[in-house]
C-alpha atoms as a PDB file:
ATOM      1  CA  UNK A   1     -52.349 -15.366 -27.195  1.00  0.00           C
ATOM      2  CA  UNK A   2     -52.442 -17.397 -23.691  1.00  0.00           C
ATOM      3  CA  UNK A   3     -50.909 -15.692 -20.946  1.00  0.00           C
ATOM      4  CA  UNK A   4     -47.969 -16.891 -18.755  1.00  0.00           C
ATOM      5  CA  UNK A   5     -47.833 -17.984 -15.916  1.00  0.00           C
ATOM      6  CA  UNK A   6     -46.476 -15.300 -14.440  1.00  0.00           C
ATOM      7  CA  UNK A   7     -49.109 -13.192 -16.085  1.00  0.00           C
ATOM      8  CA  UNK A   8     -51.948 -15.707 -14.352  1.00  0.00           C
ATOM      9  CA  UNK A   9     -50.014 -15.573 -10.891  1.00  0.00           C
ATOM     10  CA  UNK A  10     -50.120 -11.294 -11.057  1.00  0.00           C
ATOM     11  CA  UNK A  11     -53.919 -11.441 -11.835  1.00  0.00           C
ATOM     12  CA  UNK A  12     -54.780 -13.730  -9.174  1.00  0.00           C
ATOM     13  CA  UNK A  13     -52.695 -11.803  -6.500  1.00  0.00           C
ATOM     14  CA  UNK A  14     -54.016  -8.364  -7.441  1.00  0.00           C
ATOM     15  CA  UNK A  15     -57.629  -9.735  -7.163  1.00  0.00           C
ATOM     16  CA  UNK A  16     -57.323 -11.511  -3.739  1.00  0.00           C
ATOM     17  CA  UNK A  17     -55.723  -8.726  -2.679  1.00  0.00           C
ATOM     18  CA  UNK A  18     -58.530  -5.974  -4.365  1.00  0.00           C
ATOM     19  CA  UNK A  19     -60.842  -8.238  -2.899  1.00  0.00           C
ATOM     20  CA  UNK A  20     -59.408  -8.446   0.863  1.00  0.00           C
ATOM     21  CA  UNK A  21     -59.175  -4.707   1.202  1.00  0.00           C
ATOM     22  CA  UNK A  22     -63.109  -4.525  -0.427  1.00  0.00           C
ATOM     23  CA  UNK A  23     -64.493  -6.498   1.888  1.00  0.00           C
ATOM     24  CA  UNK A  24     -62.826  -5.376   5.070  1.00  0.00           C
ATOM     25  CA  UNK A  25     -63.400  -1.818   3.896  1.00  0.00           C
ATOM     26  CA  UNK A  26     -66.761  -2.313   2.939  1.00  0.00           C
ATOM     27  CA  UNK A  27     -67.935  -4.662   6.845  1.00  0.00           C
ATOM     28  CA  UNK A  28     -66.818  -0.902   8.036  1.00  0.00           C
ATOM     29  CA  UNK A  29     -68.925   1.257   6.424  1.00  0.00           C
ATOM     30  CA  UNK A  30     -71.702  -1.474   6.477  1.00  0.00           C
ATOM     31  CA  UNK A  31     -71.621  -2.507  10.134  1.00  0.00           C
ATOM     32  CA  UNK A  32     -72.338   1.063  11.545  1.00  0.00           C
ATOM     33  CA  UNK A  33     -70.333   0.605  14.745  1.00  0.00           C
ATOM     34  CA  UNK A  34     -67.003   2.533  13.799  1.00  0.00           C
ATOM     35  CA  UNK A  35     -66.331   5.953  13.914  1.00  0.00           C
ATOM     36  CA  UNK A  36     -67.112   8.689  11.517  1.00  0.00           C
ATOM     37  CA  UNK A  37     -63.147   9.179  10.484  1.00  0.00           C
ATOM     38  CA  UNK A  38     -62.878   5.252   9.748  1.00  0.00           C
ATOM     39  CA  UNK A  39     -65.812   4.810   7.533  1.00  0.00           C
ATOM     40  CA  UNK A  40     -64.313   7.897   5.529  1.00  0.00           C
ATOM     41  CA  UNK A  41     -61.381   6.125   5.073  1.00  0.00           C
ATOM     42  CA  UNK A  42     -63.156   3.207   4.398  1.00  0.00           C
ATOM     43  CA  UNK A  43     -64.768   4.499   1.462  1.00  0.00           C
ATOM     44  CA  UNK A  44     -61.856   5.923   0.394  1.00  0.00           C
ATOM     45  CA  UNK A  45     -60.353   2.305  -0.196  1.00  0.00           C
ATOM     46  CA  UNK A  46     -63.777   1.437  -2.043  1.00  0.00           C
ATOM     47  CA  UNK A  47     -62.937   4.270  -3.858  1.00  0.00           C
ATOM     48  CA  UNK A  48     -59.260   3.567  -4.600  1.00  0.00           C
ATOM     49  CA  UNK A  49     -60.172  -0.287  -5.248  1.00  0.00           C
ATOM     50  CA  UNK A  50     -62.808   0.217  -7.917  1.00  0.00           C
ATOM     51  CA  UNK A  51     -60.673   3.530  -9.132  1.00  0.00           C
ATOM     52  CA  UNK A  52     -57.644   0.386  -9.466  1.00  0.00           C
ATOM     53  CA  UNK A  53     -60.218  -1.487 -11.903  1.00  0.00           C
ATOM     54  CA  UNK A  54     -61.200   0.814 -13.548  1.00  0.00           C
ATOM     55  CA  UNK A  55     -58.189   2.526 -15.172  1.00  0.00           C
END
């Protein structure tokens, strides 16, 4: 069964999206230069993206 379009548009969204918040998040915790309280909540969002996936 093929999906929609609508189905195609939702996946693509939710991926750009997933992968937007990943990367910012992820330049934070890499890059060293923020403070302790960002890079927490950095990883949080790593968390909460690949927790999204997951499911």
């Amino acid at each position: 069964m093929p999906f929609t379009t609508e189905q195609r548009c939702l996946f693509v969204v939710r991926v750009v999206i997933s992968l937007a918040v990943l990367g910012c998040a992820l330049f934070i915790v890499v890059s060293g230069s923020y403070s302790e309280t960002r890079v927490e909540w950095a990883a949080g969002l790593v968390g909460l993206v690949i927790g999204y996936w997951l499911r």
